[in-house]
PDB file of N, CA and C in Angstrom:
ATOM      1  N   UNK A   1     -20.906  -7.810 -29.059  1.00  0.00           N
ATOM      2  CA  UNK A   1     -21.292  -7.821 -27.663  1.00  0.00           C
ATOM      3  C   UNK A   1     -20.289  -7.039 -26.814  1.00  0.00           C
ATOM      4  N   UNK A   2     -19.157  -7.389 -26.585  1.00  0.00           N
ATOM      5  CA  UNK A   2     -18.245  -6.810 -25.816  1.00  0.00           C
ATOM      6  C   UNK A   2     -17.329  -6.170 -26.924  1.00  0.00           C
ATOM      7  N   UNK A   3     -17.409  -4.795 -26.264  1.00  0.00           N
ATOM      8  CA  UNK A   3     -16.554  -3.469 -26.831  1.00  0.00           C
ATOM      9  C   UNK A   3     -15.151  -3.581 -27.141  1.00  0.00           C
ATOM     10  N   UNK A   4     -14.231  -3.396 -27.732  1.00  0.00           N
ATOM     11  CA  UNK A   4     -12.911  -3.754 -27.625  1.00  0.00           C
ATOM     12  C   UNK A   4     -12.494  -2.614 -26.574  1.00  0.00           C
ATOM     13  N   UNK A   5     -11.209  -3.073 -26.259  1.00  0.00           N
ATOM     14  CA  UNK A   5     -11.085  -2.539 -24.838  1.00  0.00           C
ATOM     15  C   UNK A   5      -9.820  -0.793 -25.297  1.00  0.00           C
ATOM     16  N   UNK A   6      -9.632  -1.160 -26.326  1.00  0.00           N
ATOM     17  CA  UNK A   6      -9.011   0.319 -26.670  1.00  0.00           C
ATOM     18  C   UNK A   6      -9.713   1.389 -26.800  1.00  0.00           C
ATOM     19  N   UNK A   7     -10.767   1.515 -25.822  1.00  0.00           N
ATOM     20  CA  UNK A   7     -11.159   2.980 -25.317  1.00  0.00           C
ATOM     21  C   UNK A   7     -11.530   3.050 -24.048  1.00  0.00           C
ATOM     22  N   UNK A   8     -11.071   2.187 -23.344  1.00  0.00           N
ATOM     23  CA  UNK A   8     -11.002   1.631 -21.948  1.00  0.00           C
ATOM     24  C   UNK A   8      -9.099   2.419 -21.768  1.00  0.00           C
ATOM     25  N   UNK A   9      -9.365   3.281 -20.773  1.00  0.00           N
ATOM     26  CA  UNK A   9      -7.754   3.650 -20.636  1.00  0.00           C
ATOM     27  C   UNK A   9      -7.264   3.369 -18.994  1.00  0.00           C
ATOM     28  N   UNK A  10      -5.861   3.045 -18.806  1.00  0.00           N
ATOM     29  CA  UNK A  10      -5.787   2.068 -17.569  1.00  0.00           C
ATOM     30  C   UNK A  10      -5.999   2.772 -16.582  1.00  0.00           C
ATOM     31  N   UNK A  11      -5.470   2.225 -15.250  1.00  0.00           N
ATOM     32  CA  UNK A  11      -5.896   3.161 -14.401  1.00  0.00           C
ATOM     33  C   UNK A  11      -4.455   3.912 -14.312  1.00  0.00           C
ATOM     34  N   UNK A  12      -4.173   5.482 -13.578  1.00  0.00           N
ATOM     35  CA  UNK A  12      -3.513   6.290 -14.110  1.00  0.00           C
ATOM     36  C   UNK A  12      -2.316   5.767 -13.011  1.00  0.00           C
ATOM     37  N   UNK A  13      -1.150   5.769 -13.587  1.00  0.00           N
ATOM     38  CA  UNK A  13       0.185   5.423 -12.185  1.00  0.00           C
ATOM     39  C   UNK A  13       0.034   6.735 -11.154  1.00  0.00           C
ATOM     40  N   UNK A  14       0.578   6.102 -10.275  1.00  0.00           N
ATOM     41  CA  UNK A  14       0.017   7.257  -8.841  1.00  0.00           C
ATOM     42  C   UNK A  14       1.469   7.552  -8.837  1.00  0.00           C
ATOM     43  N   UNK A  15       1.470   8.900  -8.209  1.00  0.00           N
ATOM     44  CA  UNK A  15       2.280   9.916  -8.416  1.00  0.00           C
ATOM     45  C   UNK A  15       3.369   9.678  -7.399  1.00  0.00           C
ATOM     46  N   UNK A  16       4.693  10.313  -7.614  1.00  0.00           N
ATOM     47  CA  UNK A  16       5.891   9.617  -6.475  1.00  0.00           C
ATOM     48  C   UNK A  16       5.630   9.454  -5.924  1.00  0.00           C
ATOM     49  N   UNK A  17       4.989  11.290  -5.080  1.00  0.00           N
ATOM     50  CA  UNK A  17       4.632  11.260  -3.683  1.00  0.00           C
ATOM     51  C   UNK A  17       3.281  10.199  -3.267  1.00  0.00           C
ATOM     52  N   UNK A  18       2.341   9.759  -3.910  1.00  0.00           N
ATOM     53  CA  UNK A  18       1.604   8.838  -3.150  1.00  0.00           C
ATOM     54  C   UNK A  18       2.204   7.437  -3.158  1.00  0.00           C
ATOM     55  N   UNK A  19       3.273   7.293  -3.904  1.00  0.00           N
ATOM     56  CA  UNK A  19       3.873   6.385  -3.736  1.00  0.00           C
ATOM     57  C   UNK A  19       4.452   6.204  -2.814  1.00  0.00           C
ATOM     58  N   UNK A  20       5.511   7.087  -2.317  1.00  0.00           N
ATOM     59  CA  UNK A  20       6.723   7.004  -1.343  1.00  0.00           C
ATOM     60  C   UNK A  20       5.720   7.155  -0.135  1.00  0.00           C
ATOM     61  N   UNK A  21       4.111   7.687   0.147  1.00  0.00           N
ATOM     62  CA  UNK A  21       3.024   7.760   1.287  1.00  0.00           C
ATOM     63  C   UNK A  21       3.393   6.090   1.433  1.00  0.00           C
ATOM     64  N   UNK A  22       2.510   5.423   0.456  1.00  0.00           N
ATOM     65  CA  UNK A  22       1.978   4.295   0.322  1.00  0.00           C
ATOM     66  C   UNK A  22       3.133   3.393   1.275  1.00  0.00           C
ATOM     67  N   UNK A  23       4.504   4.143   0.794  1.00  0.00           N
ATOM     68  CA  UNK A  23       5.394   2.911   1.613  1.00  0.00           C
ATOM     69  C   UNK A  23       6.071   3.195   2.619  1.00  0.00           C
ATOM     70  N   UNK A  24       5.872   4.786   3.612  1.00  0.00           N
ATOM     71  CA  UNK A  24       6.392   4.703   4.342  1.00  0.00           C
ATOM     72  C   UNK A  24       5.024   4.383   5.626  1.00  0.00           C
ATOM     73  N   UNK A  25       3.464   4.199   4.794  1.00  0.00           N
ATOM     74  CA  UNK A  25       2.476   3.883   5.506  1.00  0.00           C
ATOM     75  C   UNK A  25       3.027   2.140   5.703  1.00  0.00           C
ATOM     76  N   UNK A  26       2.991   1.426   4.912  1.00  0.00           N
ATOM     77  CA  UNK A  26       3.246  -0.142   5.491  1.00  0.00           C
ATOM     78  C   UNK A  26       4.439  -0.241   6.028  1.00  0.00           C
ATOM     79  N   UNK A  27       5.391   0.470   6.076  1.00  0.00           N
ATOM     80  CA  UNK A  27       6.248   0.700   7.182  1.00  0.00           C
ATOM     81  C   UNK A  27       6.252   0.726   8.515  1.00  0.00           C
ATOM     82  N   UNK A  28       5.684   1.625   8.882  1.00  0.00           N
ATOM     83  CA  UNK A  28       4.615   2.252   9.715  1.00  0.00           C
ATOM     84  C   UNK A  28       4.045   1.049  10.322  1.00  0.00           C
ATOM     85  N   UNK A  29       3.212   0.707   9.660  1.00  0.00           N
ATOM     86  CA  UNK A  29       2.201  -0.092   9.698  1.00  0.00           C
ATOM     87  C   UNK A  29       2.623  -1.753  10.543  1.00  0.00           C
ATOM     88  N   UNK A  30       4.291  -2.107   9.585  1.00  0.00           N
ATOM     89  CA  UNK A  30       4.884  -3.265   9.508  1.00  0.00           C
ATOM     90  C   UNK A  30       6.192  -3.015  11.187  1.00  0.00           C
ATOM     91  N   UNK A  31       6.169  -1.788  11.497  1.00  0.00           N
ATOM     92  CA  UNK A  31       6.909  -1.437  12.628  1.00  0.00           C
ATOM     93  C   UNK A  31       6.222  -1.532  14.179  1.00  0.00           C
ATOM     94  N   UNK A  32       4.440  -1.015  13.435  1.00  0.00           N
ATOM     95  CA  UNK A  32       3.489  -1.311  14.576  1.00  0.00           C
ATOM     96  C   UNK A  32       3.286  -3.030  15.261  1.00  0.00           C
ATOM     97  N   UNK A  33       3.338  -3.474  14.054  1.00  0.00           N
ATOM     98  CA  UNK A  33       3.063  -4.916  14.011  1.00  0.00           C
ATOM     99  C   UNK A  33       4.451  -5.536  15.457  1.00  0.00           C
ATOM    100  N   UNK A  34       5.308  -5.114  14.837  1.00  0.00           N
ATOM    101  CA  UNK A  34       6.712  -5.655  15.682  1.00  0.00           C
ATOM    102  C   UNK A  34       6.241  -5.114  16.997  1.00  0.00           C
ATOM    103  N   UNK A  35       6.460  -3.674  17.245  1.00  0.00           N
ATOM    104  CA  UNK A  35       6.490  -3.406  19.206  1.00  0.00           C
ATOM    105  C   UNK A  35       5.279  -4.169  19.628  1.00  0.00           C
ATOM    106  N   UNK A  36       3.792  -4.435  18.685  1.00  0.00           N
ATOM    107  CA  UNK A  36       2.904  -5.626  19.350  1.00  0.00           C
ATOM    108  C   UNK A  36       3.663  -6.601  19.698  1.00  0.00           C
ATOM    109  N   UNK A  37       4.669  -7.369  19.059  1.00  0.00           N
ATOM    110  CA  UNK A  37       4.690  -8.579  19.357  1.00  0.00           C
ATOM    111  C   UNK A  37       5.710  -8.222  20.270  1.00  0.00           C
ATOM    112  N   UNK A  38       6.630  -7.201  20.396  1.00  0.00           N
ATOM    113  CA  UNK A  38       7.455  -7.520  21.462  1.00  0.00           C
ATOM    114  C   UNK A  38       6.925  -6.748  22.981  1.00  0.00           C
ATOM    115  N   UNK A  39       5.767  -6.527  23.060  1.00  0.00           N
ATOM    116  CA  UNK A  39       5.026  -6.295  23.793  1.00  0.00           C
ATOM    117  C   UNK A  39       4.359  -7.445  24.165  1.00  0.00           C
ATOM    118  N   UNK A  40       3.957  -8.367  24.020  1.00  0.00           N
ATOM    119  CA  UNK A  40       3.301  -9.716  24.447  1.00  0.00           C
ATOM    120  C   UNK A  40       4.360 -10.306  24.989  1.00  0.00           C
ATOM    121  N   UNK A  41       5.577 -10.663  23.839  1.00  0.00           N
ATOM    122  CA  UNK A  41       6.578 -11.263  24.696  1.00  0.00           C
ATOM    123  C   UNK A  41       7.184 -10.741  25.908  1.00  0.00           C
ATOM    124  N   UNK A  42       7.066  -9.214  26.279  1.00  0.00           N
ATOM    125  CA  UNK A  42       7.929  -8.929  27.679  1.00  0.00           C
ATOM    126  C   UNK A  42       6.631  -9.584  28.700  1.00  0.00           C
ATOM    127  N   UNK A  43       5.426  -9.394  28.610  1.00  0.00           N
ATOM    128  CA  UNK A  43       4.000  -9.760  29.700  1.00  0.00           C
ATOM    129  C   UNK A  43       3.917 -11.623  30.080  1.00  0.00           C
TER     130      UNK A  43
END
């Protein structure tokens, strides 16, 4: 019924550069988050 999985190949590791994207995006992302909140707190 079910195939063995050794011709199933993983998914491929992503490359520095979409790596070092990936983390200066939740950076980004995790920096936006902050001036929100210290934007509510000055109002």
């Amino acid at each position: 019924m079910n195939k063995p999985s050794g011709s199933d190949k993983p998914e491929p590791k992503p490359t520095r550069l979409e790596e070092a994207r990936r983390i200066v995006e939740e950076y980004a992302n995790d920096l936006r988050e902050i001036i929100r909140k210290l934007r509510e707190k000055m109002n």
